[in-house]
PDB file of N, CA and C in Angstrom:
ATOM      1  N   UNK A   1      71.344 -32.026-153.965  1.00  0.00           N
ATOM      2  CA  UNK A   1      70.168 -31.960-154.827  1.00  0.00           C
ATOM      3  C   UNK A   1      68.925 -31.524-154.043  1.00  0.00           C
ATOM      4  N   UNK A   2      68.541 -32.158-153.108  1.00  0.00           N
ATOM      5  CA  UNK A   2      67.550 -31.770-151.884  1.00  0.00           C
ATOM      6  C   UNK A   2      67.619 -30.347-151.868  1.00  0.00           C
ATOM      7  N   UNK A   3      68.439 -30.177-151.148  1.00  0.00           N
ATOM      8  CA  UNK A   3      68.990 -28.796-150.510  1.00  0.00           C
ATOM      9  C   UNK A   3      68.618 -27.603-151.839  1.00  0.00           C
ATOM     10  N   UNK A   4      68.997 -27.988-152.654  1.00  0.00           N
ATOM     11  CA  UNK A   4      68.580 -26.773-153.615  1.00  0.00           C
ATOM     12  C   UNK A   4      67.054 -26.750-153.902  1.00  0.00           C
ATOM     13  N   UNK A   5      66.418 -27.868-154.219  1.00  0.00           N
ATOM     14  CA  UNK A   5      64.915 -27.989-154.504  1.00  0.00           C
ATOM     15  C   UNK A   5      64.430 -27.516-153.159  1.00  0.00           C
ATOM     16  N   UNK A   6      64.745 -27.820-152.003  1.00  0.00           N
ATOM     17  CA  UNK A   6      64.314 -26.528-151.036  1.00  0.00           C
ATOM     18  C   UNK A   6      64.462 -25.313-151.130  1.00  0.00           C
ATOM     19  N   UNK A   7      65.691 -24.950-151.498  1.00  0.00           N
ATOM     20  CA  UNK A   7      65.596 -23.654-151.657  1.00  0.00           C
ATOM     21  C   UNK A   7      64.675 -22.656-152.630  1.00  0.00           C
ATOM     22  N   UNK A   8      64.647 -23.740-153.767  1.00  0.00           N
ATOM     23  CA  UNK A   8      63.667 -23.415-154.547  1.00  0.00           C
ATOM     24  C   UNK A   8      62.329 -23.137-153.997  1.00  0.00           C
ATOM     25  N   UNK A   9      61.608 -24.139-153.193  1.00  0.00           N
ATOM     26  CA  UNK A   9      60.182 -24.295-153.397  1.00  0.00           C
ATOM     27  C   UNK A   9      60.355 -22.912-151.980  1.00  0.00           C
ATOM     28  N   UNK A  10      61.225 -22.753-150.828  1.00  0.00           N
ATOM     29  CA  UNK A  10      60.966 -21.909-150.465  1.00  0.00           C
ATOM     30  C   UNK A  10      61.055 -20.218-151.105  1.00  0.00           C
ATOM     31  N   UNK A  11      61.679 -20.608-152.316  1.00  0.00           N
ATOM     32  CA  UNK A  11      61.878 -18.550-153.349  1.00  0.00           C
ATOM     33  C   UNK A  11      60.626 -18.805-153.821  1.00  0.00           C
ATOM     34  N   UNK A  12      60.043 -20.084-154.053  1.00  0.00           N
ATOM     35  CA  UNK A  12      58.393 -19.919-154.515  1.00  0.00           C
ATOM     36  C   UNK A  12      57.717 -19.022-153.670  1.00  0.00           C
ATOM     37  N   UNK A  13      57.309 -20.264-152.406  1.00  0.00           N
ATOM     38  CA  UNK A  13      56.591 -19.635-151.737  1.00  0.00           C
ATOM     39  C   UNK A  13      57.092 -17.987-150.869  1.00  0.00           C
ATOM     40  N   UNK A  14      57.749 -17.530-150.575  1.00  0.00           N
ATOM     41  CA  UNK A  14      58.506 -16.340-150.726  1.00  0.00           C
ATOM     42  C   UNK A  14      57.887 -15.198-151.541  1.00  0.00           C
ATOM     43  N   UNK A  15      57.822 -15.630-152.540  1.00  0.00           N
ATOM     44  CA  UNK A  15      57.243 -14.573-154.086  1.00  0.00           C
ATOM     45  C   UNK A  15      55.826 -14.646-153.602  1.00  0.00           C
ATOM     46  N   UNK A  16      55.164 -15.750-153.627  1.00  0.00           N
ATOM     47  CA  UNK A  16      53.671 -15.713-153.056  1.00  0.00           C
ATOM     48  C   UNK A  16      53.312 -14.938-152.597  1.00  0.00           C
ATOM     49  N   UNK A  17      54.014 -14.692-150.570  1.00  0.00           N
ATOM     50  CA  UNK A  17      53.799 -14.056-149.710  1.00  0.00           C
ATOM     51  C   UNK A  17      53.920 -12.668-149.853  1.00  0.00           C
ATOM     52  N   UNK A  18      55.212 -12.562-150.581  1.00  0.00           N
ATOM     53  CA  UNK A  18      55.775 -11.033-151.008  1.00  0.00           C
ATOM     54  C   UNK A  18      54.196 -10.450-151.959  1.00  0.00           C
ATOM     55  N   UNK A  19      53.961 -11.592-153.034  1.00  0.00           N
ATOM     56  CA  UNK A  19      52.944 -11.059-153.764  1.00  0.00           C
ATOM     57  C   UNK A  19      51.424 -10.469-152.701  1.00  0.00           C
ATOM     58  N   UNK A  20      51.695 -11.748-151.768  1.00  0.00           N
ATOM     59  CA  UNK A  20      50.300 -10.870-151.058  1.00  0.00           C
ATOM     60  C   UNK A  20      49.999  -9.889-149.903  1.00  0.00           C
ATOM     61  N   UNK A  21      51.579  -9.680-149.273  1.00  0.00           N
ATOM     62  CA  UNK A  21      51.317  -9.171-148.920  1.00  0.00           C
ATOM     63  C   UNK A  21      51.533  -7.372-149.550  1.00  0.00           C
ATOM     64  N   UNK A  22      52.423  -7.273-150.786  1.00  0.00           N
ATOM     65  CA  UNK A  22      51.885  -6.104-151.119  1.00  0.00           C
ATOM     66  C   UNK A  22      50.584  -5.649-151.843  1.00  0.00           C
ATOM     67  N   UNK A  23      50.241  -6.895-152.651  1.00  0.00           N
ATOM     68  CA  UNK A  23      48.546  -5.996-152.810  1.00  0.00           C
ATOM     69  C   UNK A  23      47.684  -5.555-151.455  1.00  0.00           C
ATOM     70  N   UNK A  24      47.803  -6.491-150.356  1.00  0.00           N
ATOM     71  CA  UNK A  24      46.916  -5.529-149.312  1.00  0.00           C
ATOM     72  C   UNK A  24      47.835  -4.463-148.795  1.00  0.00           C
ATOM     73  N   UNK A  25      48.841  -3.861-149.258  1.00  0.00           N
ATOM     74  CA  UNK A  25      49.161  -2.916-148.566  1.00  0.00           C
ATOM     75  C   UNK A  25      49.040  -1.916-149.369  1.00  0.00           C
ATOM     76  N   UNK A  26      49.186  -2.173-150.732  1.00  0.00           N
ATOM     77  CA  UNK A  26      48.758  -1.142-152.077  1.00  0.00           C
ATOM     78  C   UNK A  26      47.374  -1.208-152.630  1.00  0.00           C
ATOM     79  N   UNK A  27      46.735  -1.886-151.836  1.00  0.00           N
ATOM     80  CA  UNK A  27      45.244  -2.009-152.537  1.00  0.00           C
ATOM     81  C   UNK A  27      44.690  -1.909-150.945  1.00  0.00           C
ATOM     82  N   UNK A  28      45.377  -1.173-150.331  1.00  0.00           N
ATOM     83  CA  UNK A  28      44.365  -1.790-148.617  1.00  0.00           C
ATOM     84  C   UNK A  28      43.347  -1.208-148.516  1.00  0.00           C
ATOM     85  N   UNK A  29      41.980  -0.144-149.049  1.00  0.00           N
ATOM     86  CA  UNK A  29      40.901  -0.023-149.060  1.00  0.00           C
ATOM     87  C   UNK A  29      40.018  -1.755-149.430  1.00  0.00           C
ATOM     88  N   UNK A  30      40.318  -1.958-150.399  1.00  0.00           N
ATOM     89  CA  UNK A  30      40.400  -3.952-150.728  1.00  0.00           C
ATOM     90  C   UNK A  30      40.140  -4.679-150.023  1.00  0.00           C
ATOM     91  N   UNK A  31      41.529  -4.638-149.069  1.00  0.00           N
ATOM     92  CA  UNK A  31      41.796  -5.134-148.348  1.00  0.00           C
ATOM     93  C   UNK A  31      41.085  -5.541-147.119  1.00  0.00           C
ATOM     94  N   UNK A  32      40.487  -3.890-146.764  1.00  0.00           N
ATOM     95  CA  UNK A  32      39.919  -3.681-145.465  1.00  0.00           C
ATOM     96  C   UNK A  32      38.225  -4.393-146.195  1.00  0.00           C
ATOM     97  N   UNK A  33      38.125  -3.798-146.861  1.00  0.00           N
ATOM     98  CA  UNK A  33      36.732  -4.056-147.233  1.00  0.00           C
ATOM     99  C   UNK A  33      36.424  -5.755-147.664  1.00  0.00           C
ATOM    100  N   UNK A  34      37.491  -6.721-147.638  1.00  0.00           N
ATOM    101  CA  UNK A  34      37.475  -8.151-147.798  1.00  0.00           C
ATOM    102  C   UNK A  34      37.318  -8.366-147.136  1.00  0.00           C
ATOM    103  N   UNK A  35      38.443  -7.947-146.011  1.00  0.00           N
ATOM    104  CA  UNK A  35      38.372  -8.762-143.983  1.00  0.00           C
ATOM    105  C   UNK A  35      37.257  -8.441-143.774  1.00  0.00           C
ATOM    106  N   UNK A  36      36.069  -7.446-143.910  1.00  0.00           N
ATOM    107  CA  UNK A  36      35.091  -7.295-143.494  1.00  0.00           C
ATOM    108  C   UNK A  36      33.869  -8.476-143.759  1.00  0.00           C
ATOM    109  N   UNK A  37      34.174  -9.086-144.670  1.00  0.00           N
ATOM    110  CA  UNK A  37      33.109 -10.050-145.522  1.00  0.00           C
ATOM    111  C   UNK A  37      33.353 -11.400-144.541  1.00  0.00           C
ATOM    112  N   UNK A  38      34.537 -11.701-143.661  1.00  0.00           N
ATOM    113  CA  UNK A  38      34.723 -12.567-142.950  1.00  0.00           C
ATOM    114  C   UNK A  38      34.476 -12.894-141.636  1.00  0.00           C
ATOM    115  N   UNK A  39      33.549 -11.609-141.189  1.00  0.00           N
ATOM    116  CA  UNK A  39      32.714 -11.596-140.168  1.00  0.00           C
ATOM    117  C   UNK A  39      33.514 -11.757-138.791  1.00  0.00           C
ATOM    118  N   UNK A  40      34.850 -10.895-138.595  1.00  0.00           N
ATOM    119  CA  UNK A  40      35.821 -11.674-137.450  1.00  0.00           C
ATOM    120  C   UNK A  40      35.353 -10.498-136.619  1.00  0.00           C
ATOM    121  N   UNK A  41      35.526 -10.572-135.367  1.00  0.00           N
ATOM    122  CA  UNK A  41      34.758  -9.610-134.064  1.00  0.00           C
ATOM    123  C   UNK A  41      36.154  -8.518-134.434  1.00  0.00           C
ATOM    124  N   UNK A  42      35.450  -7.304-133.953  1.00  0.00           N
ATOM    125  CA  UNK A  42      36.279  -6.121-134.263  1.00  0.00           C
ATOM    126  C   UNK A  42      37.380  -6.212-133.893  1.00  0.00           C
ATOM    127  N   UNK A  43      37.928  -6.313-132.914  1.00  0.00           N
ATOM    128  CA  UNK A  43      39.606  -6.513-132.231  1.00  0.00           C
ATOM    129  C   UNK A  43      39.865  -7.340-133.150  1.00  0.00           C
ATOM    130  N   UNK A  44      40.082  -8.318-133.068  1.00  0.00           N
ATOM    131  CA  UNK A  44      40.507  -9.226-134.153  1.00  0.00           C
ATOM    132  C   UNK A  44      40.558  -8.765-135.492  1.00  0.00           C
ATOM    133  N   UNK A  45      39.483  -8.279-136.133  1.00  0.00           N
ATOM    134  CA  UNK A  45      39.999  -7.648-137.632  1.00  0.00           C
ATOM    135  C   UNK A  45      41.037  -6.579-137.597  1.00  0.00           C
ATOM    136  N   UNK A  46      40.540  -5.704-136.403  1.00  0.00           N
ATOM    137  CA  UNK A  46      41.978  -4.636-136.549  1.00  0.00           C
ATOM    138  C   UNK A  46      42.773  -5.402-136.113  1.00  0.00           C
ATOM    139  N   UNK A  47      43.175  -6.271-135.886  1.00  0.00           N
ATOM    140  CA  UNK A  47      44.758  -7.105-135.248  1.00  0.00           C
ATOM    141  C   UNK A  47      45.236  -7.708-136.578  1.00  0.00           C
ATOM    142  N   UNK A  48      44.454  -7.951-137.869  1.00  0.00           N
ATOM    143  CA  UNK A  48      44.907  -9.207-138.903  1.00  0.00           C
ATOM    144  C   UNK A  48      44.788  -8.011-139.713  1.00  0.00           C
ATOM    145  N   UNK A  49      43.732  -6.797-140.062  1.00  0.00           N
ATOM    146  CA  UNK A  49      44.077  -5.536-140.807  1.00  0.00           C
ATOM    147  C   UNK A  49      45.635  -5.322-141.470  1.00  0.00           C
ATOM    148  N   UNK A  50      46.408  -4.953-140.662  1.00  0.00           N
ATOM    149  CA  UNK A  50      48.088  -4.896-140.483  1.00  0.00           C
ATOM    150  C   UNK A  50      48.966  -5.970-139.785  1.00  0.00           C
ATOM    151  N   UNK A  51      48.100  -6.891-139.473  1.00  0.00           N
ATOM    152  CA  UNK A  51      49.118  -8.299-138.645  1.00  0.00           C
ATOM    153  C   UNK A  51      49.127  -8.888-139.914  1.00  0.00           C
ATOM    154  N   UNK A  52      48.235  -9.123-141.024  1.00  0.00           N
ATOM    155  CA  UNK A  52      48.403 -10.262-142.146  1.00  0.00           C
ATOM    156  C   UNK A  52      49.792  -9.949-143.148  1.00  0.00           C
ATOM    157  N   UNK A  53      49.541  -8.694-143.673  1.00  0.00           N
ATOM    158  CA  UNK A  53      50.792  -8.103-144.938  1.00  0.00           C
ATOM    159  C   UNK A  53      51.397  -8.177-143.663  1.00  0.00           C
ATOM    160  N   UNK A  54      52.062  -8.159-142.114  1.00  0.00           N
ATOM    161  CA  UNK A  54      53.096  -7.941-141.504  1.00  0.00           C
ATOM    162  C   UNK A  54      53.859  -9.380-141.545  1.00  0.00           C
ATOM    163  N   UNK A  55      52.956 -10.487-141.021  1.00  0.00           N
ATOM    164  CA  UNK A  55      53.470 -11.947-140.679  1.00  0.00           C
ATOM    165  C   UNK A  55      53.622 -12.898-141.893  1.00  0.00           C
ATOM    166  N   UNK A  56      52.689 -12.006-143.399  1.00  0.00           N
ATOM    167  CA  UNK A  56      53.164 -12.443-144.745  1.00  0.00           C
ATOM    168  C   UNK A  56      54.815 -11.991-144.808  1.00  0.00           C
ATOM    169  N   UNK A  57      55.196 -10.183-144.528  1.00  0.00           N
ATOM    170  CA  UNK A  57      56.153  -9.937-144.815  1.00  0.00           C
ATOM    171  C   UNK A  57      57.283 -11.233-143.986  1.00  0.00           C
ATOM    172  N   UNK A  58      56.951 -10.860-143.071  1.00  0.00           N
ATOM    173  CA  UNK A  58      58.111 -11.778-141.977  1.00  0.00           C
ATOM    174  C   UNK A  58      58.259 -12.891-142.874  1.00  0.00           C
ATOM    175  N   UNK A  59      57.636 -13.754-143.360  1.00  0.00           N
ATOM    176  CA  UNK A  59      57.381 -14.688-144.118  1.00  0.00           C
ATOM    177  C   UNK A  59      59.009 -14.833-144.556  1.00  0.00           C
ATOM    178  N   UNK A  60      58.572 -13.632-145.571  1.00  0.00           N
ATOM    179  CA  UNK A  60      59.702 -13.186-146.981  1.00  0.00           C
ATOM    180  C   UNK A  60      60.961 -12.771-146.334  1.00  0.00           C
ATOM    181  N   UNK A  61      60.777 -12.309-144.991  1.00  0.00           N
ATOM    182  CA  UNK A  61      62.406 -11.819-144.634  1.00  0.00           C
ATOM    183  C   UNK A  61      63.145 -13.139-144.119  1.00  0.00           C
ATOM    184  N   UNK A  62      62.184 -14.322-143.472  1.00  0.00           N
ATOM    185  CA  UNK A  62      62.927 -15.199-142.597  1.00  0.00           C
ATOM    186  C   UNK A  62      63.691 -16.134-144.154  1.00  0.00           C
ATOM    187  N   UNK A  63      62.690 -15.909-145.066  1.00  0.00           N
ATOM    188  CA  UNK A  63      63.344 -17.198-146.285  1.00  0.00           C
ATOM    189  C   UNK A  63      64.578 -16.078-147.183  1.00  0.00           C
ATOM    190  N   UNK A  64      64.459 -14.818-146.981  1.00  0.00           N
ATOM    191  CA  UNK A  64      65.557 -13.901-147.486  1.00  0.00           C
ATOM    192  C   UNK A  64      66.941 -14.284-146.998  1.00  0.00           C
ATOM    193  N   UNK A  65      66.942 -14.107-145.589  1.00  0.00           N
ATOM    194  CA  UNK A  65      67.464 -14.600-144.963  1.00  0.00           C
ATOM    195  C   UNK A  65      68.284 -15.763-144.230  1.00  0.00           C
ATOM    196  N   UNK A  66      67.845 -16.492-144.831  1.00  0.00           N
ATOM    197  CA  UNK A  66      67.593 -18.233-145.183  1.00  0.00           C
ATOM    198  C   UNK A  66      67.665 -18.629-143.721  1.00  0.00           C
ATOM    199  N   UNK A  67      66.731 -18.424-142.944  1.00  0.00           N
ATOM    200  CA  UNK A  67      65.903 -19.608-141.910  1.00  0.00           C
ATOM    201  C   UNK A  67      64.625 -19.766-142.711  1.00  0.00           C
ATOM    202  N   UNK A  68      65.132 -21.015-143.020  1.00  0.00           N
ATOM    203  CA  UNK A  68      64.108 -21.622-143.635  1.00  0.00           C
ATOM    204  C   UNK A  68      63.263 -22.943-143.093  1.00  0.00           C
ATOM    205  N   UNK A  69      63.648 -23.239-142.002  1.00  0.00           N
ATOM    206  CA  UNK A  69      62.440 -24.258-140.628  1.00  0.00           C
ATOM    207  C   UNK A  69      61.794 -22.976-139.955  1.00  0.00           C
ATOM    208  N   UNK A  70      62.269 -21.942-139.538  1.00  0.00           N
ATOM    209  CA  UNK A  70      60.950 -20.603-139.189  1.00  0.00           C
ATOM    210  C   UNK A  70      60.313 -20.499-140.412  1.00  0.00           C
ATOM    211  N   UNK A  71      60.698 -19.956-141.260  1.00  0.00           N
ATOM    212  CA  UNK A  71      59.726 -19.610-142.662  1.00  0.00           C
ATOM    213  C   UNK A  71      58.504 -20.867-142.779  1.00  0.00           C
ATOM    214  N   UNK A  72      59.716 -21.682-142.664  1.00  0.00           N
ATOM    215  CA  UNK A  72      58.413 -22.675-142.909  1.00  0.00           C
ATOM    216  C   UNK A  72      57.232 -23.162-142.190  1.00  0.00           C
ATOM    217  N   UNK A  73      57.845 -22.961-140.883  1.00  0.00           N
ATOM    218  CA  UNK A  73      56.985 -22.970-139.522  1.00  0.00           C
ATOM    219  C   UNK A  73      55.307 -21.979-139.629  1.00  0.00           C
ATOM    220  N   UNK A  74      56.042 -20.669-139.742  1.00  0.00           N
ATOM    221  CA  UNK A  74      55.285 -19.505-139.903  1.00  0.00           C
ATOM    222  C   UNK A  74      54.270 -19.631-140.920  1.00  0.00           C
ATOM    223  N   UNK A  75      55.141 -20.055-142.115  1.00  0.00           N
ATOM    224  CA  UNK A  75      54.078 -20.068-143.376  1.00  0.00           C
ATOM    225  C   UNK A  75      53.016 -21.355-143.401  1.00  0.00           C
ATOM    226  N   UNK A  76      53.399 -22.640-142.610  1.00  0.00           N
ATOM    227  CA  UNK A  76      52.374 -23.601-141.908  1.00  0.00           C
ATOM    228  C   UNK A  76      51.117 -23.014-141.625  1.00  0.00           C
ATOM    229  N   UNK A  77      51.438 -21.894-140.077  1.00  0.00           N
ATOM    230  CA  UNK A  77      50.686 -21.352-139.540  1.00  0.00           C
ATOM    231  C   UNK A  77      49.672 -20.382-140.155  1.00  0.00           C
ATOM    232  N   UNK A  78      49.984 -19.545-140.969  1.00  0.00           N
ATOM    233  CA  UNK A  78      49.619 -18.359-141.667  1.00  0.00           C
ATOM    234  C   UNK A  78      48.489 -19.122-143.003  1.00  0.00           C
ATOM    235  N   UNK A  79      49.050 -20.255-143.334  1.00  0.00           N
ATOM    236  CA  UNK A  79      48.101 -20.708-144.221  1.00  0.00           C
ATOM    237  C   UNK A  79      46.411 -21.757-143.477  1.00  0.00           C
ATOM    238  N   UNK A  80      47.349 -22.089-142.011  1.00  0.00           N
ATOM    239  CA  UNK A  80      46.412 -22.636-141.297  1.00  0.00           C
ATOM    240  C   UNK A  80      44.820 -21.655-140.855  1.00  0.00           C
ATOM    241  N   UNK A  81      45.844 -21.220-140.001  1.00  0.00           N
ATOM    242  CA  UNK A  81      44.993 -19.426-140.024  1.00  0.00           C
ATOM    243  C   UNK A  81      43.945 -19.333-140.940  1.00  0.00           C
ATOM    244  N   UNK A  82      44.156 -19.124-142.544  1.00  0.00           N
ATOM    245  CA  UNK A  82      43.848 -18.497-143.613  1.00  0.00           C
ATOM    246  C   UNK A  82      42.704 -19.759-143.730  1.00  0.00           C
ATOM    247  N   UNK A  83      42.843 -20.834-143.553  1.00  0.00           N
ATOM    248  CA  UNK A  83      42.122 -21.950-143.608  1.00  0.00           C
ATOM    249  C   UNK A  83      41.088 -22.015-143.135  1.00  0.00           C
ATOM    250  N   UNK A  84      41.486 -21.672-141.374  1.00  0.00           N
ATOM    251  CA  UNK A  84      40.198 -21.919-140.535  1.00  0.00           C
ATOM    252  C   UNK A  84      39.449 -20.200-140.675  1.00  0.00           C
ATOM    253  N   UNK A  85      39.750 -19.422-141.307  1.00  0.00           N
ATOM    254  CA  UNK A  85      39.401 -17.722-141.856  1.00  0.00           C
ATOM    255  C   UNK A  85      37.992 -18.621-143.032  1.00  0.00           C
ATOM    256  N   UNK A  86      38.809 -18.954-143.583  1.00  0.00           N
ATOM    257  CA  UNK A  86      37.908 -19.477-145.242  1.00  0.00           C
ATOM    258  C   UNK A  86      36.565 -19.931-144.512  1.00  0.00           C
ATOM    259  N   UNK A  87      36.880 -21.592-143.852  1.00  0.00           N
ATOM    260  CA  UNK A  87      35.601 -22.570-142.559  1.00  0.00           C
ATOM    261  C   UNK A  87      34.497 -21.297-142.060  1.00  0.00           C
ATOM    262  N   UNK A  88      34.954 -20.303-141.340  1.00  0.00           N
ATOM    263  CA  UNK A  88      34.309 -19.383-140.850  1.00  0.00           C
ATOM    264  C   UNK A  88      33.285 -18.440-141.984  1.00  0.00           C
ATOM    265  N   UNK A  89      34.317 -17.701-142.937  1.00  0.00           N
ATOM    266  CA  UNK A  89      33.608 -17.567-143.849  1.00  0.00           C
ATOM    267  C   UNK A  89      32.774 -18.086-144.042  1.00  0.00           C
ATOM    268  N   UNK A  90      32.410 -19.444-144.568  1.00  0.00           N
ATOM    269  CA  UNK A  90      31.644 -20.017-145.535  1.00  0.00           C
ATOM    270  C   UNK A  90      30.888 -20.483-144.269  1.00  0.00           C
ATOM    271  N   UNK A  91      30.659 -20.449-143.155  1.00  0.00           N
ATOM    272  CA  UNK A  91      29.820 -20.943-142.073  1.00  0.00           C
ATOM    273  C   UNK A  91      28.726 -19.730-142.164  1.00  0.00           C
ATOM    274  N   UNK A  92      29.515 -18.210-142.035  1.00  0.00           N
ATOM    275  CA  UNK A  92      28.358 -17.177-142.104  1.00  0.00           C
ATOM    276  C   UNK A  92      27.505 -16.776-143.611  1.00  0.00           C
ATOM    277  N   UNK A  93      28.352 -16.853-144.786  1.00  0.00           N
ATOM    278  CA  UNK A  93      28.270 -16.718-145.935  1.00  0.00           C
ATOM    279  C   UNK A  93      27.545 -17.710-147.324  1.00  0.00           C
ATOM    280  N   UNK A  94      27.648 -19.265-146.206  1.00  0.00           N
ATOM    281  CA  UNK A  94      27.273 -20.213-147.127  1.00  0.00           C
ATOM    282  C   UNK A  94      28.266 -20.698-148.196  1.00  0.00           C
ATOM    283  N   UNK A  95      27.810 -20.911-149.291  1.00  0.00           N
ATOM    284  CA  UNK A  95      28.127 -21.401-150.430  1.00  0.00           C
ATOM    285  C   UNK A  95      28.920 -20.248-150.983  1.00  0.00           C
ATOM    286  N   UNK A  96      28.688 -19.277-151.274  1.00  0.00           N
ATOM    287  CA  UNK A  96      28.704 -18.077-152.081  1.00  0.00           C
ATOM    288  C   UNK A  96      30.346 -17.862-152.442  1.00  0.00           C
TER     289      UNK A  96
END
C-alpha cells in the first residue's frame, strides 16, 4: 500500500517538474526575463538560465526511471534552492 502511494506522490511531483521545466524552455525569453527580477550576480544567472529546466529535467528522468531516494533527494534540494531564490527576492524587491 505504501509503496504505491509513493509511487504516486512521486508521478505527481514528476508532472510538476516536467511541467516546469518545459515552460522555461518553450517560453525561455520569460524565462530569462524572470531570473532577471531575482537580482542573482551574472555567473550565477547564466549557470541557473539552463541549470534550472536541466536539474528540473533530471528530476523527471531519475523518478522515470524509478530512483526514487535521488529524485527525491534532488527535488528536496531544487525546491530548497527555489526557496532561498524567493528570501532573496523579496529582500531586494520587498513586498511586491
Amino acid at each position: 500500500m505504501l509503496d504505491g502511494v509513493v509511487r504516486i506522490a512521486a508521478g505527481v511531483l514528476a508532472l510538476v517538474f516536467a511541467w516546469a521545466a518545459a515552460l522555461k524552455v518553450l517560453r525561455f525569453r520569460a524565462w530569462r526575463s524572470e531570473l532577471q527580477g531575482y537580482a542573482l550576480p551574472h555567473p550565477l544567472r547564466r549557470i541557473a538560465l539552463g541549470g534550472v529546466p536541466l536539474v528540473e529535467g533530471a528530476v523527471v528522468a531519475l523518478v522515470l526511471v524509478g530512483e526514487l531516494p535521488p529524485a527525491g533527494a534532488l527535488c528536496i534540494a531544487v525546491v530548497s534552492a527555489f526557496s532561498l531564490a524567493i528570501l532573496r527576492r523579496r529582500s531586494v524587491d520587498g513586498d511586491r
